[in-house]
C-alpha atoms as a PDB file:
ATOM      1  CA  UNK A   1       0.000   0.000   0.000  1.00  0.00           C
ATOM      2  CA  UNK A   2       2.915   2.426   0.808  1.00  0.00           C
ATOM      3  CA  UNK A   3       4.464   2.069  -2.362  1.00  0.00           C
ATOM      4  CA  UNK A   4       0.971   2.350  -3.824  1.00  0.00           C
ATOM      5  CA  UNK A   5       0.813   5.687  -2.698  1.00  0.00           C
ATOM      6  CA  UNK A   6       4.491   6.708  -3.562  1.00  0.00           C
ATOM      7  CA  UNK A   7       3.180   5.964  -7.143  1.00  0.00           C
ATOM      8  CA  UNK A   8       0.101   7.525  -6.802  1.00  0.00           C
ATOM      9  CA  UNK A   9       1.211  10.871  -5.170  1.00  0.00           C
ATOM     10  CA  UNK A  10       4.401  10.792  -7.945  1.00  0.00           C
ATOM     11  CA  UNK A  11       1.879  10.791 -10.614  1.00  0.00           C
ATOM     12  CA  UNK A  12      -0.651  13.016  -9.667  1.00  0.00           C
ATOM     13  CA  UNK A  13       2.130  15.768  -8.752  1.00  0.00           C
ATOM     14  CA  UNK A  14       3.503  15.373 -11.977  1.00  0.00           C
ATOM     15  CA  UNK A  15       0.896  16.655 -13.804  1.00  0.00           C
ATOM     16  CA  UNK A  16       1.223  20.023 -11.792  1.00  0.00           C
ATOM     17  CA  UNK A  17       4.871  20.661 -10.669  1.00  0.00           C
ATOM     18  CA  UNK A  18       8.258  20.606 -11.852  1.00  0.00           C
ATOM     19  CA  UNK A  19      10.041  16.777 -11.849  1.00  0.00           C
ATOM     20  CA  UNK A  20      12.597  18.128  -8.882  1.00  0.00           C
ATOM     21  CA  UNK A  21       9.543  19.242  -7.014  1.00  0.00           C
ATOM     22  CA  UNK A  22       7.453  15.667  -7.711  1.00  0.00           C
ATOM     23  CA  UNK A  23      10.328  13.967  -6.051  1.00  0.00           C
ATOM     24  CA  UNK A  24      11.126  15.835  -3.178  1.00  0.00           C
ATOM     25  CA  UNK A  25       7.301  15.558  -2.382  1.00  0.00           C
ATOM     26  CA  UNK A  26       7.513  11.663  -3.268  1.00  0.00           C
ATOM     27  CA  UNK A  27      10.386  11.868  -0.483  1.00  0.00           C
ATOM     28  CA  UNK A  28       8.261  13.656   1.961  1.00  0.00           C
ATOM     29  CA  UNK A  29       5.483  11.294   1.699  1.00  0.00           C
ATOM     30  CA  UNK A  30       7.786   8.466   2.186  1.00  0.00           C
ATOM     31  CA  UNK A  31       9.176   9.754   5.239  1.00  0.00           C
ATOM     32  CA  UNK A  32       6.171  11.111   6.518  1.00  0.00           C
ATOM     33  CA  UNK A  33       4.302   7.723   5.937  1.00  0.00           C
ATOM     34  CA  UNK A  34       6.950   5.959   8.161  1.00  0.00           C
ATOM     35  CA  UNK A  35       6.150   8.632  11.104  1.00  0.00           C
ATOM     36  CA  UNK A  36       9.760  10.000  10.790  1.00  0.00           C
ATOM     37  CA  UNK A  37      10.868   7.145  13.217  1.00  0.00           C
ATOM     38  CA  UNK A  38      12.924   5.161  10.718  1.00  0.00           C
ATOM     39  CA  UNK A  39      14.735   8.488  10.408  1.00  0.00           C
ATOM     40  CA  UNK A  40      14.795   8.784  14.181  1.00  0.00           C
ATOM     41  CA  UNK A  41      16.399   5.571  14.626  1.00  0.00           C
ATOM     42  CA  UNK A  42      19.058   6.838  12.259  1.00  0.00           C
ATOM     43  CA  UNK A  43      20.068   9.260  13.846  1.00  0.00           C
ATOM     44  CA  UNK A  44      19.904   7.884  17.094  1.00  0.00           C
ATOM     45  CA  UNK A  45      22.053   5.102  16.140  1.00  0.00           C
ATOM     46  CA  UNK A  46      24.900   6.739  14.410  1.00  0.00           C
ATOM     47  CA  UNK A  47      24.942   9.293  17.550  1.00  0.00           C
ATOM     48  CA  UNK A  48      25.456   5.853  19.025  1.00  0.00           C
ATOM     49  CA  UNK A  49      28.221   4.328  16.909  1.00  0.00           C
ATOM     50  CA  UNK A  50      29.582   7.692  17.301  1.00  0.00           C
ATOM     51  CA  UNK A  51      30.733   7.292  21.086  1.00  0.00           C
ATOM     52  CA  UNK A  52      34.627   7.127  21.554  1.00  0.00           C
ATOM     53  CA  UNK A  53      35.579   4.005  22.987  1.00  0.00           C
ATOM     54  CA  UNK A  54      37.392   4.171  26.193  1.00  0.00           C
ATOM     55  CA  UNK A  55      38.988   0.284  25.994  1.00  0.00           C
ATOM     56  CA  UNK A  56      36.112  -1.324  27.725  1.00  0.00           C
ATOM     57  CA  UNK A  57      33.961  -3.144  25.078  1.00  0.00           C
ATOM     58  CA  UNK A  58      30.582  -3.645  28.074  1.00  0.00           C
ATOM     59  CA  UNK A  59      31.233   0.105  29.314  1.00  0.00           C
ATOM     60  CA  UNK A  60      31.366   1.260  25.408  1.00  0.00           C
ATOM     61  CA  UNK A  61      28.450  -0.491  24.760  1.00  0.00           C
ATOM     62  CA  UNK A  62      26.599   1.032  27.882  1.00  0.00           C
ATOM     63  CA  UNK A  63      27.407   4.204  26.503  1.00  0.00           C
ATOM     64  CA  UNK A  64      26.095   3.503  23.218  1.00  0.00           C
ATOM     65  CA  UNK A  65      23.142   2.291  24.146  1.00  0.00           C
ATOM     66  CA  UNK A  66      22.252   4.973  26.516  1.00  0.00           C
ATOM     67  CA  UNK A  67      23.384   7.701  23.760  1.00  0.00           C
ATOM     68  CA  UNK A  68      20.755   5.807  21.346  1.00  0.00           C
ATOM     69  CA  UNK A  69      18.017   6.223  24.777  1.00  0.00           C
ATOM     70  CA  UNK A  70      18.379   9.778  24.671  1.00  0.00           C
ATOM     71  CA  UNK A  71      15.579  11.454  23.134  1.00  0.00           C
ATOM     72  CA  UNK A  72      18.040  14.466  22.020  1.00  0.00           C
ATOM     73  CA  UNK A  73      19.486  14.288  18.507  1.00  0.00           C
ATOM     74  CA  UNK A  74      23.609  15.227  18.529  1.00  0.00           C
ATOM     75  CA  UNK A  75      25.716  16.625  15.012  1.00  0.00           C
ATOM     76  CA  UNK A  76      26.071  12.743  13.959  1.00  0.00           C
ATOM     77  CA  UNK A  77      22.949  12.406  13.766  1.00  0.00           C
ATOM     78  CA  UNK A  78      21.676  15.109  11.642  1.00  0.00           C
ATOM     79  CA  UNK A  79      24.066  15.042   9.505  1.00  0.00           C
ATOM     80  CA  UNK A  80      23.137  11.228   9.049  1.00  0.00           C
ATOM     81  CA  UNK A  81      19.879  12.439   8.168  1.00  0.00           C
ATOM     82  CA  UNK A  82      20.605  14.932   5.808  1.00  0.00           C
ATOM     83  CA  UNK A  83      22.877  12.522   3.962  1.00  0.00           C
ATOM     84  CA  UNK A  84      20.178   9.779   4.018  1.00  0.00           C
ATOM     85  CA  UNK A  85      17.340  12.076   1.979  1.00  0.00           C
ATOM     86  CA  UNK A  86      20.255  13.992   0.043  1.00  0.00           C
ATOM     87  CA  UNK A  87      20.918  10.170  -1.663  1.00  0.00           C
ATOM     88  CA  UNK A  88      17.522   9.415  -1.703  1.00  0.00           C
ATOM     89  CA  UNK A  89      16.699  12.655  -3.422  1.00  0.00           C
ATOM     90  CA  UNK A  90      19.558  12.450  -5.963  1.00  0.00           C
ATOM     91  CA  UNK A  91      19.040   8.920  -6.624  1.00  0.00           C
ATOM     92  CA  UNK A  92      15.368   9.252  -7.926  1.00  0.00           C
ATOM     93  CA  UNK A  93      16.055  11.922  -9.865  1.00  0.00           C
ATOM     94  CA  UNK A  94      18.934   9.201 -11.489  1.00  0.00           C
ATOM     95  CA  UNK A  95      16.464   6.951 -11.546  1.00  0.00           C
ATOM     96  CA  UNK A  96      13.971   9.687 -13.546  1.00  0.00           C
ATOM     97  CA  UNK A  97      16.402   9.293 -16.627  1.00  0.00           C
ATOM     98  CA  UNK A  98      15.538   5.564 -16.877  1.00  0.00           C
ATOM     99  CA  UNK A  99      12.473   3.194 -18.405  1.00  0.00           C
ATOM    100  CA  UNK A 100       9.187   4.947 -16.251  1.00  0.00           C
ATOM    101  CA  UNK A 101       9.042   1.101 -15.243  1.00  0.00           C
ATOM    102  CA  UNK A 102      11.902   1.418 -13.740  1.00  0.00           C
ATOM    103  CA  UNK A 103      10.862   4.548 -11.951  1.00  0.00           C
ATOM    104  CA  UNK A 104       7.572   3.640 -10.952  1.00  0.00           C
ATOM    105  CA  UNK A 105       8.660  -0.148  -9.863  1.00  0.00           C
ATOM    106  CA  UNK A 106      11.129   1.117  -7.392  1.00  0.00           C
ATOM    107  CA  UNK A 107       8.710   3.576  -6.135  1.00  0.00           C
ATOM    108  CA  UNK A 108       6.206   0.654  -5.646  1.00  0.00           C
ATOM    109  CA  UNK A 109       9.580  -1.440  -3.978  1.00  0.00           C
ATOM    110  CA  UNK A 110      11.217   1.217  -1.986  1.00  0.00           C
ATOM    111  CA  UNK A 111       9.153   0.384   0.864  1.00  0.00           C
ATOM    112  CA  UNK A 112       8.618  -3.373   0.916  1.00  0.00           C
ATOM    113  CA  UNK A 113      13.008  -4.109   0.422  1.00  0.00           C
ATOM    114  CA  UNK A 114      13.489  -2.645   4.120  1.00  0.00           C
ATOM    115  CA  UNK A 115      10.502  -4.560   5.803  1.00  0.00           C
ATOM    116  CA  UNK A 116      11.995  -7.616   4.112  1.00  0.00           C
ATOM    117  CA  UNK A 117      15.455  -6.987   5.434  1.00  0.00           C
ATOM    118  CA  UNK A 118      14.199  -6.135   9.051  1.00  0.00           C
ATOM    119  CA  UNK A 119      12.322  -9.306   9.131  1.00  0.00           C
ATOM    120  CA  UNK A 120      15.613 -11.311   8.040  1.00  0.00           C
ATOM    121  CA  UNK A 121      17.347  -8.951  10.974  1.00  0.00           C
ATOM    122  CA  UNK A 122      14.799  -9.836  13.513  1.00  0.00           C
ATOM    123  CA  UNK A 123      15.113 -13.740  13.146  1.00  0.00           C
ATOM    124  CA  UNK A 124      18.482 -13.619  13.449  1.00  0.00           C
ATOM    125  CA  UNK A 125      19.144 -11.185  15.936  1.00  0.00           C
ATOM    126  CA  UNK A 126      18.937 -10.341  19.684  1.00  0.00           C
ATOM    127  CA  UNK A 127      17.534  -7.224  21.727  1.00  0.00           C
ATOM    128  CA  UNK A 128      20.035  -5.498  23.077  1.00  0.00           C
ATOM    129  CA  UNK A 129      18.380  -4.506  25.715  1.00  0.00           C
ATOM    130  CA  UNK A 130      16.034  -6.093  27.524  1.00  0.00           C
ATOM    131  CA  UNK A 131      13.653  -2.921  28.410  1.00  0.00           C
ATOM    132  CA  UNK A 132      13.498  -2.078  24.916  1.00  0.00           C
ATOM    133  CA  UNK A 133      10.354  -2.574  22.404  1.00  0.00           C
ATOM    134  CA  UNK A 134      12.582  -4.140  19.926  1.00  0.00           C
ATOM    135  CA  UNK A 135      12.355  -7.190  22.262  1.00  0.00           C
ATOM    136  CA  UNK A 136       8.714  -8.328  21.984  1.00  0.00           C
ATOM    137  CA  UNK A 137       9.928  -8.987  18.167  1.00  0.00           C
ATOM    138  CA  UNK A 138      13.818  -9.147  17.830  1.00  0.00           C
ATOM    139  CA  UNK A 139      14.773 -12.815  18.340  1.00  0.00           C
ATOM    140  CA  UNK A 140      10.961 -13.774  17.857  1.00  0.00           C
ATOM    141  CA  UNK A 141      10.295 -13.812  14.635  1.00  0.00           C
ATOM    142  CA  UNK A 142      10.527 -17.393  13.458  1.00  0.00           C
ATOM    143  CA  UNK A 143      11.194 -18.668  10.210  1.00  0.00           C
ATOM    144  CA  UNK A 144       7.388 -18.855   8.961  1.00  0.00           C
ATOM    145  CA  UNK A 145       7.972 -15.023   9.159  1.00  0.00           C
ATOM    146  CA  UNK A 146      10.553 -14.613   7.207  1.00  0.00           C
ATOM    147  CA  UNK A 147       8.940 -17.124   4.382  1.00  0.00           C
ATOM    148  CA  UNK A 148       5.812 -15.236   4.206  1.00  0.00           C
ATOM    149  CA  UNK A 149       7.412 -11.814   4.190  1.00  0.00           C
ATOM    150  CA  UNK A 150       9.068 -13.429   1.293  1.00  0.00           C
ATOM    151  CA  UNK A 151       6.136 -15.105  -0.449  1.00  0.00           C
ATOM    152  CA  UNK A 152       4.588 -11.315   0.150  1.00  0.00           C
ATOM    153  CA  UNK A 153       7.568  -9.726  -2.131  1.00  0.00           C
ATOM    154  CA  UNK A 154       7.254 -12.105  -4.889  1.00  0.00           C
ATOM    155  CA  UNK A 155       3.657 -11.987  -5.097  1.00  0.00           C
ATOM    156  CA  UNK A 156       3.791  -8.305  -5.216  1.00  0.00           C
ATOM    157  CA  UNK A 157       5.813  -8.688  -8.369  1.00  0.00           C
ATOM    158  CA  UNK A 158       3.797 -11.180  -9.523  1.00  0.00           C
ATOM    159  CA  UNK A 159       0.667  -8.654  -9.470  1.00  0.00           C
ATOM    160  CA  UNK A 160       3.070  -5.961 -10.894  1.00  0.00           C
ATOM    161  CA  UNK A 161       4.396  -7.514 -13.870  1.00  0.00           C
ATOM    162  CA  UNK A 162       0.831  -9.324 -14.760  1.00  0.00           C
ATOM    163  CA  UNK A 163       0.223  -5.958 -15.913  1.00  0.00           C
ATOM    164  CA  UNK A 164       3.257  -4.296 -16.738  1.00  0.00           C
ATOM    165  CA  UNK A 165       5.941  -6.885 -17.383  1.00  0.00           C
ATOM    166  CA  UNK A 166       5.594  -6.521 -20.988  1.00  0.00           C
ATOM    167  CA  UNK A 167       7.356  -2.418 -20.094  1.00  0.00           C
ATOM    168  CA  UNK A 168      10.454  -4.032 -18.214  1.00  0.00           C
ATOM    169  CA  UNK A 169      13.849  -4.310 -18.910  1.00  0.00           C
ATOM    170  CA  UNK A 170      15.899  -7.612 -20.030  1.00  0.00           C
ATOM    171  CA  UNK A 171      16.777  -9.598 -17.331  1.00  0.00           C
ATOM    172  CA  UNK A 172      14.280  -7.546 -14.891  1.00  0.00           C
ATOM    173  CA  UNK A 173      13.791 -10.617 -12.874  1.00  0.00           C
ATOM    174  CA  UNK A 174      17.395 -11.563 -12.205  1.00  0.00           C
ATOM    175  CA  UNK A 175      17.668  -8.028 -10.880  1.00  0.00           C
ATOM    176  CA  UNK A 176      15.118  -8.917  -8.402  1.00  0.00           C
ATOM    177  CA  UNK A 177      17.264 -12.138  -7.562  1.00  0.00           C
ATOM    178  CA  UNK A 178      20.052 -10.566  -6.992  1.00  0.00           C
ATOM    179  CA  UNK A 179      18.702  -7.822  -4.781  1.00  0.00           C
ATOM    180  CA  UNK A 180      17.282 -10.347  -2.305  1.00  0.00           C
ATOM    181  CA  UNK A 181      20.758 -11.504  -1.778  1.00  0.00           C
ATOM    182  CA  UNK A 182      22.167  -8.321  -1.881  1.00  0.00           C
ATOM    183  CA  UNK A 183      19.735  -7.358   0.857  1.00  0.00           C
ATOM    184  CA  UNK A 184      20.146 -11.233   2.815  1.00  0.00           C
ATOM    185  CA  UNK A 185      23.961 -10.432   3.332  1.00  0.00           C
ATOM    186  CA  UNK A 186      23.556  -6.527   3.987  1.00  0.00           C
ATOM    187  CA  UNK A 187      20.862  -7.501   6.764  1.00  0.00           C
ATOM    188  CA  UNK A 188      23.278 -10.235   7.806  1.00  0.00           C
ATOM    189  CA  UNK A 189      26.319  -7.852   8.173  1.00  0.00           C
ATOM    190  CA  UNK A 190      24.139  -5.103   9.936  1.00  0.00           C
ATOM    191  CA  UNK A 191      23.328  -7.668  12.451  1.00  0.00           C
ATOM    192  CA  UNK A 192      26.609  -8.638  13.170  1.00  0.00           C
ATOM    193  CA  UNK A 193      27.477  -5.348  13.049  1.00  0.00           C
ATOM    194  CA  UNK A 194      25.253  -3.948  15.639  1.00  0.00           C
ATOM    195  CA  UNK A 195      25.944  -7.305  17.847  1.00  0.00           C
ATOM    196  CA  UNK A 196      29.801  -5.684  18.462  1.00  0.00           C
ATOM    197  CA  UNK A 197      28.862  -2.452  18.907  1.00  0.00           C
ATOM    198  CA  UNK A 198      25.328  -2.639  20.949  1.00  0.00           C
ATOM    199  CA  UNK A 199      25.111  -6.249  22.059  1.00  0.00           C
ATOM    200  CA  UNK A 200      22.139  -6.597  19.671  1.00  0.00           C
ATOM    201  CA  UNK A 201      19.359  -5.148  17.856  1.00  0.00           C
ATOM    202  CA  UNK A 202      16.778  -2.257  19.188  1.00  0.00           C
ATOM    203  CA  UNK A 203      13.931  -0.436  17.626  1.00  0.00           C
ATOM    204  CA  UNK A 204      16.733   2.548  16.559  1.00  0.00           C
ATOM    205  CA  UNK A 205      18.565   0.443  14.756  1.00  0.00           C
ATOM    206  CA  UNK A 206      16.229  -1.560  12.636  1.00  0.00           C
ATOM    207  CA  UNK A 207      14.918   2.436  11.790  1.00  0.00           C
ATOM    208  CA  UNK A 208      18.571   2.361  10.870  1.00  0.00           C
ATOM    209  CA  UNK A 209      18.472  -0.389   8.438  1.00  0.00           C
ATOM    210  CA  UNK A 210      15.261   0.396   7.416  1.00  0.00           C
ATOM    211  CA  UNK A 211      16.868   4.033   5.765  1.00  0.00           C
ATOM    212  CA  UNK A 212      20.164   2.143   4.634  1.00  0.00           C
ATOM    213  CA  UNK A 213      18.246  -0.534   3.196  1.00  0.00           C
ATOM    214  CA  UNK A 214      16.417   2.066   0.834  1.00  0.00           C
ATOM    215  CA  UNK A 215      19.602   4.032  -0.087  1.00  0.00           C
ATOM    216  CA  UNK A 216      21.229   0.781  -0.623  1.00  0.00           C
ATOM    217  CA  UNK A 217      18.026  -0.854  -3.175  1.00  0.00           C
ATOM    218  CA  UNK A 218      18.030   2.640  -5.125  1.00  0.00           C
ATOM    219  CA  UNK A 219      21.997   2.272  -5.427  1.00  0.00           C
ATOM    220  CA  UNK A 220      21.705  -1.267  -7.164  1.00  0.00           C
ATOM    221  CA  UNK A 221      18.365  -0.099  -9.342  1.00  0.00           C
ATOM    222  CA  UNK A 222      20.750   2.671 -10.820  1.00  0.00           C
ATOM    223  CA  UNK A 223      24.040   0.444 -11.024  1.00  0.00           C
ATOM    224  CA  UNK A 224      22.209  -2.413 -12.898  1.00  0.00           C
ATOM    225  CA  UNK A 225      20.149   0.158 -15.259  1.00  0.00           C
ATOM    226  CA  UNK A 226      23.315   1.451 -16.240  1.00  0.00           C
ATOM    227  CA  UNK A 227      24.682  -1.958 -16.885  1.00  0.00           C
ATOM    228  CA  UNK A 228      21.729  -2.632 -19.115  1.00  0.00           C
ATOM    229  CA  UNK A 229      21.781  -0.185 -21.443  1.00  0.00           C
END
């Protein structure tokens, strides 16, 4: 539904306003669909990551998580942020130059690849805290989860290409291949990842992931368009 309306919003602006203007309100909706706490999270966990270790890896990792706890957002974290939307931004308007099905299927996408990858981070992963919401899911999610969250993205293509497949590119399918293993290791590494430097997973930094997960699916759209033509 959320990339429903990314499409939707894209297309309707773009009868009015200017094609930088359409995507920076396609942006807006995006974030503003999510609640802004994907973006949160971001910042909150690069603040985090941010903390100068002091040679203790469980006081570091005290630190960290409390920095992540604080409600206030430090310098890393903004400028996290403002990278995050700048790529996002600039990557669609890449992405404008291509096939409109390439456009308009990573619009429909952009929001499905993240809850994919946080589902794939939330069966293998463990809170790292134990007060935190992320528990009543991280570590929980079995692997029925993670095949129906999967069975969810391929029907969704299924749907989208019944009617539009005959508008994609060569080789549009392997492109979806190789993005879910793209995706499998990049969850894979962000859990590891987080396990040194938190002791697990939270809420903050599956919003994390979530925003890196997007950056990182518009990245390979572009690369592999480029490739194909």
């Amino acid at each position: 539904m959320q990339g429903l309306l990314l499409m939707t919003v894209d297309f309707i602006a773009g009868m009015v306003f200017h094609s930088d203007l359409v995507m920076g309100l396609t942006l807006f909706v995006l974030v503003v669909s999510n609640g802004g706490f994907h973006l949160d999270g971001l910042a909150d966990t690069f603040d985090a990551i941010a903390v100068k270790s002091g040679g203790n890896p469980e006081i570091d990792r005290q630190k960290r998580l409390a920095v992540m706890k604080d409600g206030t957002i430090g310098p890393i974290g903004v400028i996290a942020i403002i990278f995050v939307l700048s790529l996002k931004y600039l990557s669609l308007k890449n992405l404008s130059n291509f096939l409109p099905f390439t456009y308009y299927s990573t619009l429909i996408l952009l929001p499905v690849m993240p809850k994919w990858t946080m589902t794939i981070a939330m069966f293998y992963g463990r809170p790292a805290r134990e007060d935190g919401l992320g528990r009543l899911f991280i570590g929980k999610i079995g692997f029925r989860a993670v095949a129906v969250s999967t069975l969810i993205f391929i029907s969704i293509l299924a749907v989208f290409h019944f009617f539009l497949g005959h508008y994609a590119p060569v080789n549009q399918y392997v492109f979806y291949a190789v993005s879910l293993i793209v995706l499998y290791v990049f969850s894979r590494a962000s859990v590891g990842f987080f396990n040194k430097k938190f002791g697990g997973l939270s809420g903050d930094t599956l919003g994390a992931m979530s925003e890196l997960t997007e950056i990182t699916f518009l990245l390979m759209v572009i690369v592999w368009s480029q490739l194909s033509t």
